[in-house]
N, C-alpha and C. Protein backbone atom coordinates (compact mmCIF):
# COMPACT_ATOMS: atom_id res chain seq x y z
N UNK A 1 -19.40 9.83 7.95
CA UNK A 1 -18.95 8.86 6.98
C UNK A 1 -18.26 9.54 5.79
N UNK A 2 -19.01 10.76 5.31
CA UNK A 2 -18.33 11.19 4.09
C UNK A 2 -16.87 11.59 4.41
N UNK A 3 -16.78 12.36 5.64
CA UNK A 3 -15.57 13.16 5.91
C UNK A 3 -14.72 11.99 5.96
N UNK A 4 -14.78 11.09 6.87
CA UNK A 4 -13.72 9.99 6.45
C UNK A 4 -13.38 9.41 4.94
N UNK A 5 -14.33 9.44 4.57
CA UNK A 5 -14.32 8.75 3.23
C UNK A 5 -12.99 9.83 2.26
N UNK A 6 -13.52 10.89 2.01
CA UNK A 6 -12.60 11.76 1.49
C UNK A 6 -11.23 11.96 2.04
N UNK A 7 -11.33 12.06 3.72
CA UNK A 7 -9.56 11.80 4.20
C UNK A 7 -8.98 10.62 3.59
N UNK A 8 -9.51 9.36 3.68
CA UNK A 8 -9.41 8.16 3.36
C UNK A 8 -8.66 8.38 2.13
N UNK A 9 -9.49 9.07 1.41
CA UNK A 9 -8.89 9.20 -0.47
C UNK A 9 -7.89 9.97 -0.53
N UNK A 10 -7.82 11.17 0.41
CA UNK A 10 -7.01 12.10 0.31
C UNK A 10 -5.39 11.19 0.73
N UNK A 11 -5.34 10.69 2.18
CA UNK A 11 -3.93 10.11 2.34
C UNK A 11 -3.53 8.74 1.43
N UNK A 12 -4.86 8.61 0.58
CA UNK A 12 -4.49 7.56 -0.01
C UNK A 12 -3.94 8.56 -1.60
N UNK A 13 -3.88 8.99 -1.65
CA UNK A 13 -3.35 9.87 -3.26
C UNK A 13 -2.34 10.23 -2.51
N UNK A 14 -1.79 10.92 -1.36
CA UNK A 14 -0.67 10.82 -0.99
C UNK A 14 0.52 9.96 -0.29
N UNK A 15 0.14 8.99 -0.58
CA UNK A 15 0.30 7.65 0.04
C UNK A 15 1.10 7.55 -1.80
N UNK A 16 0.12 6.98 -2.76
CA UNK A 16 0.82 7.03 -4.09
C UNK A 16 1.89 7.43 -4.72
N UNK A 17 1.64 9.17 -4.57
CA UNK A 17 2.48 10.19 -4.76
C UNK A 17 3.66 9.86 -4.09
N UNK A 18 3.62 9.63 -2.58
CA UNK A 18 4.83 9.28 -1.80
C UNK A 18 5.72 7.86 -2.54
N UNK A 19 4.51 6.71 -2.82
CA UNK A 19 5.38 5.73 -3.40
C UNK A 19 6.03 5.59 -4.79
N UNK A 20 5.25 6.34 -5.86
CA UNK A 20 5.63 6.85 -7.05
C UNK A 20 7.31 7.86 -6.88
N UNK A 21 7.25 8.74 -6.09
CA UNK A 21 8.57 9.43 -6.24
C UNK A 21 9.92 8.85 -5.03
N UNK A 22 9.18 7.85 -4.38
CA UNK A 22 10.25 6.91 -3.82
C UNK A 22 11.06 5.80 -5.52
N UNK A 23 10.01 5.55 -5.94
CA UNK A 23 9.99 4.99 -6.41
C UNK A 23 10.88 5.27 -8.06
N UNK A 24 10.91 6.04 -8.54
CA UNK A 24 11.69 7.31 -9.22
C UNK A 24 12.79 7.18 -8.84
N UNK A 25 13.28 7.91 -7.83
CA UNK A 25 14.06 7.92 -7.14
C UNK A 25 15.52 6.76 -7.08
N UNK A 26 14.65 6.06 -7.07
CA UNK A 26 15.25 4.78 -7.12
C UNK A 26 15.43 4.23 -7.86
N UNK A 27 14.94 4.02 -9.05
CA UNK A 27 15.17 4.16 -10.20
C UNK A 27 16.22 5.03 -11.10
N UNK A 28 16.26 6.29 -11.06
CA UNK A 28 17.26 6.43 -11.47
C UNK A 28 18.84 6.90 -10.97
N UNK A 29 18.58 7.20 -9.33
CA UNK A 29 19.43 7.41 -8.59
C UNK A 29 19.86 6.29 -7.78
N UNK A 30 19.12 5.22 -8.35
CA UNK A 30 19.65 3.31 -7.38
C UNK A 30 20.93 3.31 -7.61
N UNK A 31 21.80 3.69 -7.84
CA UNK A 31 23.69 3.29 -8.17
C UNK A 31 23.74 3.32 -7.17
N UNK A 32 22.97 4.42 -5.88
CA UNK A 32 24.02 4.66 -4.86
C UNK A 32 23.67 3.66 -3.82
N UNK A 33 22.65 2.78 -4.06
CA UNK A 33 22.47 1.94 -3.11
C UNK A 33 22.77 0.48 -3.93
N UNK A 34 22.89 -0.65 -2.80
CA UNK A 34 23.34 -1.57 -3.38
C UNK A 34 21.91 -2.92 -3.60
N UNK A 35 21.61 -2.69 -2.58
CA UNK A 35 20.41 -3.99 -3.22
C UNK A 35 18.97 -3.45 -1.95
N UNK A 36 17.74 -4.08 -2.65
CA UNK A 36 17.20 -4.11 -1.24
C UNK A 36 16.89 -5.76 -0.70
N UNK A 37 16.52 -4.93 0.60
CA UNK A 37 16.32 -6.28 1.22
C UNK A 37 14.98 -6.93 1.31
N UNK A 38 15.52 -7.92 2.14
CA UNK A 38 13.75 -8.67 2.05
C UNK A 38 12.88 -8.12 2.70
N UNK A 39 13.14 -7.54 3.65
CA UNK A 39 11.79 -6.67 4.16
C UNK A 39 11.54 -5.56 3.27
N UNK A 40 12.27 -4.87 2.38
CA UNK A 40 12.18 -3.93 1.60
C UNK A 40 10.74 -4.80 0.13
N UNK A 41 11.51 -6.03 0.03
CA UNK A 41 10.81 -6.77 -0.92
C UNK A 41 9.20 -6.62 0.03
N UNK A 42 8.83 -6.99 0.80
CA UNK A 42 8.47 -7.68 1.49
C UNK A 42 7.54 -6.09 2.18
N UNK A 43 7.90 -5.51 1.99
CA UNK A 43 7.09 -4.14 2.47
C UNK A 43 6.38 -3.44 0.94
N UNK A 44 7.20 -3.62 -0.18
CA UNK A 44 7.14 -3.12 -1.38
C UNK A 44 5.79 -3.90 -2.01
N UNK A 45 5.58 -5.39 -1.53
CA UNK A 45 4.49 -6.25 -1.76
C UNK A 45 3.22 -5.63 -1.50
N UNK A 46 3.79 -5.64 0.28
CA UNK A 46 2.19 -4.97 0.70
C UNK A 46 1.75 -3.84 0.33
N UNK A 47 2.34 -2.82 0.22
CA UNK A 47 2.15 -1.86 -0.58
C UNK A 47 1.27 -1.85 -2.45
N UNK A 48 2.19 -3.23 -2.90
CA UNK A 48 1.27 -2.99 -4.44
C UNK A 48 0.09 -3.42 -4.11
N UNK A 49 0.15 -4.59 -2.72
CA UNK A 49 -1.64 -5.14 -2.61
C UNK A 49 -2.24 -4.37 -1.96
N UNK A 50 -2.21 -3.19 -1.28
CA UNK A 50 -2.64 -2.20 -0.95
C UNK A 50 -3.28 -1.12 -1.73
N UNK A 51 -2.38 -1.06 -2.70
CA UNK A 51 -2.38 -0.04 -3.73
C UNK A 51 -3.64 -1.00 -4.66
N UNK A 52 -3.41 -2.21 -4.94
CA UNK A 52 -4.37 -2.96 -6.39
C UNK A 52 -5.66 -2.77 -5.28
N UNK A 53 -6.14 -3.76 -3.99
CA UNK A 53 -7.01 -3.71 -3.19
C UNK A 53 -7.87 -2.65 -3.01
N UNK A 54 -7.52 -0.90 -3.12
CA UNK A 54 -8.06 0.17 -2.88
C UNK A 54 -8.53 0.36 -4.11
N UNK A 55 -7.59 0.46 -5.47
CA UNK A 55 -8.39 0.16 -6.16
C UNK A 55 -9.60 -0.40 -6.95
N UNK A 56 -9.35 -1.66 -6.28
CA UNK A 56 -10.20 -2.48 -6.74
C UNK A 56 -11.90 -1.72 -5.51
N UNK A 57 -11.41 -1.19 -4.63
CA UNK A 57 -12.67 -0.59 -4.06
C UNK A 57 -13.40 0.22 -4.42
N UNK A 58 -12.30 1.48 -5.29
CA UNK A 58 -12.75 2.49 -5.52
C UNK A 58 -13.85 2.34 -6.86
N UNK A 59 -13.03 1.46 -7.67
CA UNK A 59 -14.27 1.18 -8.96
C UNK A 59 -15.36 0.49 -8.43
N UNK A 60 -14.92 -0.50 -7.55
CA UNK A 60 -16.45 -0.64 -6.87
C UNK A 60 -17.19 0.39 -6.28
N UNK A 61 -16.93 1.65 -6.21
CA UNK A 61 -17.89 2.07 -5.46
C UNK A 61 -18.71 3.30 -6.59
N UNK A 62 -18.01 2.69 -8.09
CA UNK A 62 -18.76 3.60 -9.13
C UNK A 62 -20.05 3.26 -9.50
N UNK A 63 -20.79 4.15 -10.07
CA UNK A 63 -22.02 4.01 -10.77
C UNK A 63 -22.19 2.68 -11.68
N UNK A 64 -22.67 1.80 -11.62
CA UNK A 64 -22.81 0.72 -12.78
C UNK A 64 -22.19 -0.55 -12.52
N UNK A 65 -21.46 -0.26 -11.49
CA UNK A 65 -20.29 -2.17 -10.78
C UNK A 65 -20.97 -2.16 -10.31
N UNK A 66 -20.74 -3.62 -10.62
CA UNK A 66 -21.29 -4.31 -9.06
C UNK A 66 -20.39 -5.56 -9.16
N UNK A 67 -19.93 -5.67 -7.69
CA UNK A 67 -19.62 -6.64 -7.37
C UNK A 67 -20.48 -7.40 -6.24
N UNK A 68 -20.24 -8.76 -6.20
CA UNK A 68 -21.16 -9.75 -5.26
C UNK A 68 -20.58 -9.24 -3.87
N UNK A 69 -21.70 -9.64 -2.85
CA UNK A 69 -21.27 -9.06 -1.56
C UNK A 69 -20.12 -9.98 -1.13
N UNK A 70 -20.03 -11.30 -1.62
CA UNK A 70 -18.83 -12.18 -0.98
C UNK A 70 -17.25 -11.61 -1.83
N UNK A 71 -17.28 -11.13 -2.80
CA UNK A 71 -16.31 -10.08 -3.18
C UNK A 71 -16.08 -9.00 -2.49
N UNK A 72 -16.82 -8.60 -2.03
CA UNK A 72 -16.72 -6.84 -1.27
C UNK A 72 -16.10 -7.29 0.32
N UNK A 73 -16.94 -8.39 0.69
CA UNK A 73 -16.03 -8.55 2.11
C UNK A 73 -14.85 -9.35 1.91
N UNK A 74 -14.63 -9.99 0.74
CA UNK A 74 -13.17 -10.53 0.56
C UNK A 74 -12.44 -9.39 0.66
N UNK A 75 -12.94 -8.39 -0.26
CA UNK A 75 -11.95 -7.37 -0.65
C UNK A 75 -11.87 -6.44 0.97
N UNK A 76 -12.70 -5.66 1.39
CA UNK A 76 -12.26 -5.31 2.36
C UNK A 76 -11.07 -6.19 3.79
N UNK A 77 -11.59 -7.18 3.62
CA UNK A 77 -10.70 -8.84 4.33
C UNK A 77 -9.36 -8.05 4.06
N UNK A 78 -9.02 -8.43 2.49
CA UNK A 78 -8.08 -8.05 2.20
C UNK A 78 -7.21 -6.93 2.12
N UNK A 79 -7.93 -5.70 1.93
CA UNK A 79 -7.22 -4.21 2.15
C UNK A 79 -6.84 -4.35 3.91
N UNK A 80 -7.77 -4.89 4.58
CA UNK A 80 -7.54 -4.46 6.15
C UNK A 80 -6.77 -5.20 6.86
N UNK A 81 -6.52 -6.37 5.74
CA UNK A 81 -4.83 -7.17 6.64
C UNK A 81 -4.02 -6.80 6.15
N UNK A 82 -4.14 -6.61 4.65
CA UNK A 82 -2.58 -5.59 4.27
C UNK A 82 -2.40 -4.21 5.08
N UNK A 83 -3.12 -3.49 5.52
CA UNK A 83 -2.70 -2.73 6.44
C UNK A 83 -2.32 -2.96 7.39
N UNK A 84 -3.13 -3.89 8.05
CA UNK A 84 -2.28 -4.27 9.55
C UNK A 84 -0.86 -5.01 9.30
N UNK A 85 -0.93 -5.65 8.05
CA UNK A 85 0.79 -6.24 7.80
C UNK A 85 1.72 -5.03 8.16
N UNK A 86 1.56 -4.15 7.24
CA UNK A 86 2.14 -2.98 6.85
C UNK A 86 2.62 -2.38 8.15
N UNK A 87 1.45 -2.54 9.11
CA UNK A 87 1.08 -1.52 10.11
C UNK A 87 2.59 -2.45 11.13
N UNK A 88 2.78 -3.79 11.24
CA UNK A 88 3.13 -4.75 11.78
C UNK A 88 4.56 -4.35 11.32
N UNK A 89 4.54 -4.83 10.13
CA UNK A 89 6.20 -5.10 9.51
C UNK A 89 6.79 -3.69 9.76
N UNK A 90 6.45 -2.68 9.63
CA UNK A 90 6.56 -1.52 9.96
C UNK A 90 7.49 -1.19 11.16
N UNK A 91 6.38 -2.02 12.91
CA UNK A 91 6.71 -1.53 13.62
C UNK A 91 7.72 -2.70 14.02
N UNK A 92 7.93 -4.03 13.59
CA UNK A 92 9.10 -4.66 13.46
C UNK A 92 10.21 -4.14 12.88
N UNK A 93 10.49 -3.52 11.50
CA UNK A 93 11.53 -3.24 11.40
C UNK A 93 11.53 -1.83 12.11
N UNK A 94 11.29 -1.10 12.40
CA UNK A 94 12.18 0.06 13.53
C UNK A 94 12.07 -0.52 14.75
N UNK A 95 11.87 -1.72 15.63
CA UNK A 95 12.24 -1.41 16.29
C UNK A 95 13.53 -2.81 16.22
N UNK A 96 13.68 -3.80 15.26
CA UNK A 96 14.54 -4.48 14.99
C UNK A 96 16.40 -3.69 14.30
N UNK A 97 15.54 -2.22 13.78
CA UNK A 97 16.17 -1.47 12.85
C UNK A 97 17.12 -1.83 11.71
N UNK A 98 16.35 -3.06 11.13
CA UNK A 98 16.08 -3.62 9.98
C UNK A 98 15.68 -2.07 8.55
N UNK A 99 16.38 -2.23 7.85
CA UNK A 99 16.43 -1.35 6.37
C UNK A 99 15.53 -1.82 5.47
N UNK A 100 14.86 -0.85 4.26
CA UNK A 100 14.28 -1.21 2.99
C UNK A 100 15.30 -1.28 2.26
N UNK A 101 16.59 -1.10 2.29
CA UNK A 101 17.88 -1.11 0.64
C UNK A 101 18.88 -0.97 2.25
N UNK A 102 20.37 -1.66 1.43
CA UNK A 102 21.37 -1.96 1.83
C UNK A 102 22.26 -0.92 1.32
């Protein structure tokens, strides 16, 4: 359990890192692209509810929270369909070969 737990954290800080300097990126080098698209919208979503959702786990799992157990399985509910979205929209757009930016 622990060893997962820590991979878990580990690709999830690089998971961040990855979306933070996409994210940069694009920001100040966006001239060269022209818009994104809706799956870009639409992938960029699941991602922030991914990103708020894990969060919202990780303080749950500090010294002194507590959340109700019908919160904790909402919340897991919720991290584990945004992944499978992710996991989904994902393998729709490559094989539709559908873009995040135009």
């Amino acid at each position: 359990f622990y060893v997962t737990h820590i991979i878990h954290y580990m690709a999830a800080g690089v998971l961040i890192a990855f979306i933070t300097y996409v994210l940069l990126d694009f920001l100040f080098n966006g001239s060269k692209l022209k818009q994104i698209t809706g799956f870009g919208y639409l992938k960029a979503g699941i991602l922030m509810g991914l990103i708020a959702s894990g969060a919202l786990m990780v303080v749950k799992n500090l010294p002194g929270v507590y959340f109700s157990h019908g919160a904790i399985i909402t919340l897991d509910l919720v991290h584990l369909s945004l992944c499978m979205l992710l996991l989904l929209s994902g393998l729709y757009t490559l094989v539709r070969k559908k873009r995040w930016v135009n």
